[in-house]
Protein backbone atom coordinates (compact mmCIF):
# COMPACT_ATOMS: atom_id res chain seq x y z
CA UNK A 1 6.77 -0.13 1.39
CA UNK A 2 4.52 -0.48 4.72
CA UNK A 3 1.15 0.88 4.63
CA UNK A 4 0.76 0.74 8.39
CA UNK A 5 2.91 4.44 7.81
CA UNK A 6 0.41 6.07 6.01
CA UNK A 7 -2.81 4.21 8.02
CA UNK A 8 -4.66 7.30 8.69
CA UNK A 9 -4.52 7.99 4.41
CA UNK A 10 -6.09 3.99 4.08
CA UNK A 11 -9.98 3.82 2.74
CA UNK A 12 -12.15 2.79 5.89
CA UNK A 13 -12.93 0.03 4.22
CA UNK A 14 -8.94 -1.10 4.15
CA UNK A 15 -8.61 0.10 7.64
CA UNK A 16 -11.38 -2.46 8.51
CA UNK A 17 -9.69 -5.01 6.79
CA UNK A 18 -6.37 -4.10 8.93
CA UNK A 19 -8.43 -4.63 12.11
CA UNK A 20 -8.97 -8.06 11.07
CA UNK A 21 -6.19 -9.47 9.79
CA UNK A 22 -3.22 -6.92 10.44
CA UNK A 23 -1.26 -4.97 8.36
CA UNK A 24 1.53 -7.25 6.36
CA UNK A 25 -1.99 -9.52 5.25
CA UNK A 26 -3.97 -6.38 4.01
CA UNK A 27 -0.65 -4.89 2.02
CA UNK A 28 -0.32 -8.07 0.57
CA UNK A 29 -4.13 -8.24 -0.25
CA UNK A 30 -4.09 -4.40 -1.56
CA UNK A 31 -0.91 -5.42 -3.78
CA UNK A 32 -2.34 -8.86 -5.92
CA UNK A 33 -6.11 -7.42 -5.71
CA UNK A 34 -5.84 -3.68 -5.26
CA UNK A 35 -8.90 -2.17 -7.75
CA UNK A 36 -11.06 -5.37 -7.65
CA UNK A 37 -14.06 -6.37 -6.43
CA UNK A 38 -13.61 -10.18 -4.34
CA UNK A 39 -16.55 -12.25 -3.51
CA UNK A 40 -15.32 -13.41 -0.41
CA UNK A 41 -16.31 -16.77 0.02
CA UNK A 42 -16.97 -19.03 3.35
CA UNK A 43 -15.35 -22.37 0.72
CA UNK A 44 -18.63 -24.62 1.49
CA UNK A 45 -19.35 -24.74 -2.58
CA UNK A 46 -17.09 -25.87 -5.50
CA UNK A 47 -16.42 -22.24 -6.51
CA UNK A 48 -16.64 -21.08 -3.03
CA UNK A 49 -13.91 -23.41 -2.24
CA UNK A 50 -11.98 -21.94 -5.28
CA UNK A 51 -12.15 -18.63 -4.41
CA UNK A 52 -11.47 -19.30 -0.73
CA UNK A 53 -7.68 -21.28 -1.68
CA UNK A 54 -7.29 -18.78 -4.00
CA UNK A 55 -7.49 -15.94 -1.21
CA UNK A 56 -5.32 -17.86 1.14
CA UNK A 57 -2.30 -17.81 -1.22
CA UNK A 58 -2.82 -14.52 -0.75
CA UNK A 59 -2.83 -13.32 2.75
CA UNK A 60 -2.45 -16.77 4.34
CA UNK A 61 -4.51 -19.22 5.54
CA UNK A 62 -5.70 -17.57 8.68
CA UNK A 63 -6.43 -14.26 7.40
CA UNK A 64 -8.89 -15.99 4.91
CA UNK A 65 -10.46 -17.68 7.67
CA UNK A 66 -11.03 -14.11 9.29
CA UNK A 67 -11.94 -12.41 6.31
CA UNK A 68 -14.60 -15.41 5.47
CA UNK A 69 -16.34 -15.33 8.79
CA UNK A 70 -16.38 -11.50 8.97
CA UNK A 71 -17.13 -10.77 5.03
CA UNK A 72 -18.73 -14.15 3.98
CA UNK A 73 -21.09 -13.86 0.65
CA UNK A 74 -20.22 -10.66 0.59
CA UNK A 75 -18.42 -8.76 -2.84
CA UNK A 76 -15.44 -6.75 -0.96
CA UNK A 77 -13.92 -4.12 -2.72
CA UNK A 78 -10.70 -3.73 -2.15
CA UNK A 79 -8.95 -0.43 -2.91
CA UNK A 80 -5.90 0.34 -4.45
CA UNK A 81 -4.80 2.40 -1.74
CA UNK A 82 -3.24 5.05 -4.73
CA UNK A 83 -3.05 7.74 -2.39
CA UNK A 84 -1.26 6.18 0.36
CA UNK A 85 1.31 4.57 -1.53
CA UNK A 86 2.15 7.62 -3.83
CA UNK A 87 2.95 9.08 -0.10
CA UNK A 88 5.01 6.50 0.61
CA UNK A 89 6.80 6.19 -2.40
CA UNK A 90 7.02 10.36 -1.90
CA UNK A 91 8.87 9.67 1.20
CA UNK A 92 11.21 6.91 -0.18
CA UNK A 93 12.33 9.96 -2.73
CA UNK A 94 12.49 12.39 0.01
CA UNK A 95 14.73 9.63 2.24
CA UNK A 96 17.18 8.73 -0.02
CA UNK A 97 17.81 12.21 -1.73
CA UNK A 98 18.54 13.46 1.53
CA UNK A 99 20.74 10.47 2.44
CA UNK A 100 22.32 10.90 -1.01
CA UNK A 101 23.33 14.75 -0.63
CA UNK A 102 24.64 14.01 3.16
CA UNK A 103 26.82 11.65 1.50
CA UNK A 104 27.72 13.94 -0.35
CA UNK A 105 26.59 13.18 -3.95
CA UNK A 106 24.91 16.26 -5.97
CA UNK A 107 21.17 17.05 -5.99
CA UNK A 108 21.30 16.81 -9.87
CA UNK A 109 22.90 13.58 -10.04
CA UNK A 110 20.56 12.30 -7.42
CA UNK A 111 17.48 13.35 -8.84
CA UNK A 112 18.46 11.55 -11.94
CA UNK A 113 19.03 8.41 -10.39
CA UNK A 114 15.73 8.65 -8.44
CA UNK A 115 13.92 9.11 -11.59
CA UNK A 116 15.28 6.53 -13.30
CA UNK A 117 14.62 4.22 -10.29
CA UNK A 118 10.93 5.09 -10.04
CA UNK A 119 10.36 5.61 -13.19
CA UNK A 120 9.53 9.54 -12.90
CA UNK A 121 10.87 12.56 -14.77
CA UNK A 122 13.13 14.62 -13.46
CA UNK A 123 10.76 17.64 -13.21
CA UNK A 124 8.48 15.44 -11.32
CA UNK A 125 10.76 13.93 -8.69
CA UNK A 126 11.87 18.35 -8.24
CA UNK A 127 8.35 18.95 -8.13
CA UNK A 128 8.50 15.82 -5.10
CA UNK A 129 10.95 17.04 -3.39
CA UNK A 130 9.50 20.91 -2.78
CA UNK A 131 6.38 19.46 -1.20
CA UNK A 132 6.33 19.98 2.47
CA UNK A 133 7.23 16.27 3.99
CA UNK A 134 4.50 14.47 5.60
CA UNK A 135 6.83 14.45 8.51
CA UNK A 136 7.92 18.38 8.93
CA UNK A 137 4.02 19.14 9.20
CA UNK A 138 2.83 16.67 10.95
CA UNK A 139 -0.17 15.91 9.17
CA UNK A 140 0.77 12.08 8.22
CA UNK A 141 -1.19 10.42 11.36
CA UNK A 142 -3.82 13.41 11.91
């Protein structure tokens, strides 16, 4: 999944963090510490230092350079960015259930699969699937 399709859907906060250090740094960052609060550390002190390698196995040792001169000393909460990604799992369901039925394979058989494969009811990926794509209304980057 890339975030950088659903950017305008990102907390401010996370958008911020984009600026700084781009996109594939910030999903990774959002995916191992999505819902937490990180003291974001300049590494000058034992634990500082800690937290600082621990951040740069994260999003790479540059990005934790940024992020330490721009957010140093400072507790950074980093979203889970729930919203966004439901929309772009959303549009994974809407992709390959229409790729599916092109190829010819039955709605019912697809929407099975795709529930199995996200781990959704049936009922739920239906109820998916009748919502007005992001796409066809133009509202995904407005």
């Amino acid at each position: 999944m890339n975030l950088e399709q659903v950017r305008s859907l990102l907390p401010q906060q996370i958008q911020d963090i984009v600026e700084a250090i781009g996109f594939p740094a910030t999903q990774r960052l959002v995916e191992e510490l999505g819902g937490t609060t990180w003291p974001v550390a300049k590494g000058v002190r034992r634990l500082g230092i800690i937290r600082h390698e621990a951040l740069k196995e994260v999003v790479g040792e540059d990005a934790a350079n940024i992020m330490a001169k721009r957010w140093a000393n400072v507790p950074l909460y980093i979203a889970k960015c729930d919203a966004p990604l439901r929309r772009l799992r959303d549009m994974e369901i809407n992709r390959q259930f229409e790729q599916a039925v092109r190829e010819g394979v039955s709605a019912n058989v697809v929407v099975n699969e795709l529930a199995r494969t996200f781990g959704l009811s049936d009922r739920w990926i239906w109820a998916i699937l009748k919502q007005p794509s992001p796409e066809a209304t133009g509202d995904l980057f407005h």
